[in-house]
Protein backbone atom coordinates (compact mmCIF):
# COMPACT_ATOMS: atom_id res chain seq x y z
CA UNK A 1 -44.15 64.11 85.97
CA UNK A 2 -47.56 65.09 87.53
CA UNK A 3 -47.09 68.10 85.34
CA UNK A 4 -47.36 65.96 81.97
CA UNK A 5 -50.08 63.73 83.34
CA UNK A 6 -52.08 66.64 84.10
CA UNK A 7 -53.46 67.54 80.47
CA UNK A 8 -53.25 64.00 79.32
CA UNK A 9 -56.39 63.52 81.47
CA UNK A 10 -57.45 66.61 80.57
CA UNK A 11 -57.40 66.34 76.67
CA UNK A 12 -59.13 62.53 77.10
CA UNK A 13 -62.13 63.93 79.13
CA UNK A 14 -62.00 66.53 76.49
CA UNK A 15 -62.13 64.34 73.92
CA UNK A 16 -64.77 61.99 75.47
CA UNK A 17 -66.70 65.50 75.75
CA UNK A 18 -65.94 66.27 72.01
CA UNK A 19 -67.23 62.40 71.25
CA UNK A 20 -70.17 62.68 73.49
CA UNK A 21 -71.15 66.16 71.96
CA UNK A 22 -70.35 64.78 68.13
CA UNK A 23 -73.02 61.73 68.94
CA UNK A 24 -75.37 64.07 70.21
CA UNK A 25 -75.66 66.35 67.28
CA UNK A 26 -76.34 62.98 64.95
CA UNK A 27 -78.78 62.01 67.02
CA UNK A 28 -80.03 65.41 66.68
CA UNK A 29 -79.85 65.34 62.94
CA UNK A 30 -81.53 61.45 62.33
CA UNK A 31 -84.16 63.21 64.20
CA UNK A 32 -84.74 65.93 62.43
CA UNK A 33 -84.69 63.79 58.99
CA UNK A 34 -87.09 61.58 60.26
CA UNK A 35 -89.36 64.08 61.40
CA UNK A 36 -88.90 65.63 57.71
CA UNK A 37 -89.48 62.47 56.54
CA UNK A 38 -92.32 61.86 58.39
CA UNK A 39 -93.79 65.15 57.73
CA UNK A 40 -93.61 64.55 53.69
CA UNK A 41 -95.10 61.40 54.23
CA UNK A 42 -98.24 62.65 55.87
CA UNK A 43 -98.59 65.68 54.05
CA UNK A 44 -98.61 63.32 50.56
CA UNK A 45 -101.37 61.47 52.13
CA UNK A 46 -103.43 64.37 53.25
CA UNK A 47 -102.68 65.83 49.34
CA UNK A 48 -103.80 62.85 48.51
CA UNK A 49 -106.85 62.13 50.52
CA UNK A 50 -108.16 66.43 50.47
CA UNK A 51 -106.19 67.81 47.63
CA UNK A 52 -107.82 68.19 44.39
CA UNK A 53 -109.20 65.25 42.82
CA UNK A 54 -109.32 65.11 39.49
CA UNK A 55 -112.17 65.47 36.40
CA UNK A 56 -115.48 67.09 37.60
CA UNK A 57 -117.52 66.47 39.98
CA UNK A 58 -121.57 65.79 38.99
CA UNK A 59 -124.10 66.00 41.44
CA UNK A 60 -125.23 62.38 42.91
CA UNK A 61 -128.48 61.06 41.89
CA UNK A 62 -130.72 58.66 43.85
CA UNK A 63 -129.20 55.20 44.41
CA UNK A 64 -132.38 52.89 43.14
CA UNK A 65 -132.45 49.35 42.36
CA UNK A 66 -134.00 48.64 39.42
CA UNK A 67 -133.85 45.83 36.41
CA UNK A 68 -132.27 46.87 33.36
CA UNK A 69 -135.42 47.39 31.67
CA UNK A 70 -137.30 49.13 34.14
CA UNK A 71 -137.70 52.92 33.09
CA UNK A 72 -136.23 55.40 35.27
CA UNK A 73 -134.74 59.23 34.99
CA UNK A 74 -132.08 60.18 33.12
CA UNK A 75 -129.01 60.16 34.14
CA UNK A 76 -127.49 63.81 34.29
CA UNK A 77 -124.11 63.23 32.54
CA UNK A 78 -122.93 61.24 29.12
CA UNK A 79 -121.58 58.56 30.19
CA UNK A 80 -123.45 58.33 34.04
CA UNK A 81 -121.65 58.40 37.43
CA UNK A 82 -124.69 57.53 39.50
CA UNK A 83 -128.20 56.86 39.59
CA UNK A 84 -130.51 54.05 39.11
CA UNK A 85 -128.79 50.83 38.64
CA UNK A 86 -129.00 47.07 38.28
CA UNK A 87 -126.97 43.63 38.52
CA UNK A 88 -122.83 44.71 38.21
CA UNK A 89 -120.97 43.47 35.82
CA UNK A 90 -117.72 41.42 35.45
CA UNK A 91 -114.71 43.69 35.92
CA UNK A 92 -112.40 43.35 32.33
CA UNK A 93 -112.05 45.09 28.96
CA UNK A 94 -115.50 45.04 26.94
CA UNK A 95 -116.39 45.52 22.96
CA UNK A 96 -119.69 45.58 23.49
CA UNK A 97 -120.67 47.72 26.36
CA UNK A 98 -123.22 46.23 28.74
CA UNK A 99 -126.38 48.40 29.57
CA UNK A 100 -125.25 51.58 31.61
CA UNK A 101 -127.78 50.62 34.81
CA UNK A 102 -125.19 47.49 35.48
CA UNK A 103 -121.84 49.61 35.04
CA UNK A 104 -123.68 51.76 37.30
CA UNK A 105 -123.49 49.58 40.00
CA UNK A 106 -119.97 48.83 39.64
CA UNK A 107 -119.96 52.35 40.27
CA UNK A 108 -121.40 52.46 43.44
CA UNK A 109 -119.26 49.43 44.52
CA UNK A 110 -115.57 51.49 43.66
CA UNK A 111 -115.08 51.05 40.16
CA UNK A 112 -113.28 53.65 37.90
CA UNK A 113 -114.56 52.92 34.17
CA UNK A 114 -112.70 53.86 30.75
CA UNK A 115 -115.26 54.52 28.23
CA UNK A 116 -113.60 55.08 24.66
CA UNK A 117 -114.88 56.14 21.33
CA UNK A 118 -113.30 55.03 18.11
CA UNK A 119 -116.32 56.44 16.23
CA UNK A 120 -113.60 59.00 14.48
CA UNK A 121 -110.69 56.64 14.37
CA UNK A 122 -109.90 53.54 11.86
CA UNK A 123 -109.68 49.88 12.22
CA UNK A 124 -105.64 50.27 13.53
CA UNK A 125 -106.05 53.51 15.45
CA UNK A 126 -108.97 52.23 17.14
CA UNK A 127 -106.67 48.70 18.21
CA UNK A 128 -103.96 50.94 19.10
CA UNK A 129 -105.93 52.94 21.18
CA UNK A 130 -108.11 49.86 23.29
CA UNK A 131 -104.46 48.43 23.31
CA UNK A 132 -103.06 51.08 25.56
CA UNK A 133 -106.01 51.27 27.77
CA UNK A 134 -105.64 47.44 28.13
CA UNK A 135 -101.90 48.01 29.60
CA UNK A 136 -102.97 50.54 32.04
CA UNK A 137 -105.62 48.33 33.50
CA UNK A 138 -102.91 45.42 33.25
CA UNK A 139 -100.39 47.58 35.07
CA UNK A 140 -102.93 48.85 37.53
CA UNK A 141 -102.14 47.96 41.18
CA UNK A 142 -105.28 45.62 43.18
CA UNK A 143 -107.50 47.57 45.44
CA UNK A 144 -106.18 46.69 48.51
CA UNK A 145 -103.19 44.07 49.54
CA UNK A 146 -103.65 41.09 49.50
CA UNK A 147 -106.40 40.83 46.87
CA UNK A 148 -106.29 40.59 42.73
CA UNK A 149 -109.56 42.97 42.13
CA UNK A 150 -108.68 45.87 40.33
CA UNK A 151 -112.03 47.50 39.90
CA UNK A 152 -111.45 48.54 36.37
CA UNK A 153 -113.65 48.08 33.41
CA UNK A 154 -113.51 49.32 29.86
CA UNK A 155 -116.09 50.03 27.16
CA UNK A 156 -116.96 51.60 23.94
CA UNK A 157 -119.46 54.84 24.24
CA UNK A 158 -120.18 55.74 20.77
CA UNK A 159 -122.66 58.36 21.83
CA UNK A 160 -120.17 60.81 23.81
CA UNK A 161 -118.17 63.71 23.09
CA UNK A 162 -115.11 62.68 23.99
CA UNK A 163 -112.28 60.55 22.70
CA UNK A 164 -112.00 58.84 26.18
CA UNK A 165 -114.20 59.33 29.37
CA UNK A 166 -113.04 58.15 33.25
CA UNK A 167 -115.69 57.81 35.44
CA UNK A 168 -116.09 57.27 39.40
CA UNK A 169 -118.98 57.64 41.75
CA UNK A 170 -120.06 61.33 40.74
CA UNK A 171 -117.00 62.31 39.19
CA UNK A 172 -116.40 62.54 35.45
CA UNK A 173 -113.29 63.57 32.70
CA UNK A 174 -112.89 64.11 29.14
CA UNK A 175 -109.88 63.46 27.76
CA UNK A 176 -109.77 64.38 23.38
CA UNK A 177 -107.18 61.89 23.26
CA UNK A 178 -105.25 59.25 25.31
CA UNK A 179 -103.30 60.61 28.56
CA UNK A 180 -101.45 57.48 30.25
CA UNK A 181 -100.76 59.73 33.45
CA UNK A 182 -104.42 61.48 33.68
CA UNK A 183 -105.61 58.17 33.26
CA UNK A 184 -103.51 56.61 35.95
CA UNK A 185 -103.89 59.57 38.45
CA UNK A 186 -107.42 59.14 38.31
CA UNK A 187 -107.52 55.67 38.87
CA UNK A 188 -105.36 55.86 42.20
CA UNK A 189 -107.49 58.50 43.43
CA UNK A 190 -111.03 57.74 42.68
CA UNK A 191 -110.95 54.14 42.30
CA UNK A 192 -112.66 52.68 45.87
CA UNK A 193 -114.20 56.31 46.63
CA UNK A 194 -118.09 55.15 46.42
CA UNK A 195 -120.92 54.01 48.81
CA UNK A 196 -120.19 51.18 49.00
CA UNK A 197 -116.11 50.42 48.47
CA UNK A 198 -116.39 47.23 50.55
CA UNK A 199 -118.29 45.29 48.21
CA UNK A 200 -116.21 43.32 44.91
């Protein structure tokens, strides 16, 4: 009799051990996928934050108020991402651009502008084309939780060589044509990257 009860213990502390092992390797494993986890996680922020950013970057020029009028220097790029500037603007979609020295300012304050050209397109290509910029800045996420502000502004730019322009604080693309993603990957990384991000 104490012969049979013998490995009945034994196989029950063996298969408490078994048990107790099994739980400890998926412990083990959660671990290890949230440290995975938690690695990708930081490592997209840090791409995000260091990794390339995209467009070009154009060297910063001085940060002077001024009134619209007032004369000043050039700005070093067509359409500007910094210098003298005035009163900002109203974020939104514009058909009639308002003087560069405001949109400046919304510059320094986070904005990303879309400057488009329709000076080689028709009437309907030209609609088509403020019509998909329109639903970008529509589906654009606010700045930061908890608020509406987008910091996005559109405007025609006649003058430039480019279908479509994005601009930040000092940074500048070209696109020949409308690019939903470029456009969108700019936004989420420049937008809010200026002196003065705080400000509406």
């Amino acid at each position: 009799m104490s012969a049979k009860t013998k490995p009945a213990g034994k196989s029950l502390r063996e298969a408490k051990r078994a048990e107790r092992r099994s739980r400890q390797l998926l412990i083990r494993i959660a671990w290890s996928v949230a440290g995975i986890v938690a690695l990708a996680v930081v490592g997209y922020f840090l791409w995000s934050a260091f990794g390339p950013k995209p467009g070009q970057s154009v060297p910063l020029q001085p940060r002077t108020h001024i009134q619209v009028d007032d004369e000043h220097e050039p700005y070093n790029s067509n359409p500007p991402t910094s210098g003298p500037h005035a009163a900002p603007v109203q974020a939104g979609f514009y058909n009639e651009a308002p003087p560069d020295e405001n949109l400046v300012h919304n510059l320094e304050h986070g904005y990303v502008i879309i400057w488009y050209n329709c000076t080689r397109l028709d009437k309907a290509q030209c609609e088509t084309l403020k019509t998909q910029i329109e639903a970008v800045m529509e589906r654009a996420k606010p700045v930061t939780i908890g608020s509406d502000a987008k910091k996005l502004i559109a405007v025609p730019r006649p003058t430039m060589d480019a279908r479509i322009a994005l601009t930040s604080w000092g940074r500048l693309q070209k696109l020949d044509a409308f690019d939903e993603a470029a456009t969108n990957e700019f936004i989420n990384k420049l937008r809010n990257q200026a002196p003065e991000p705080n400000v509406p």
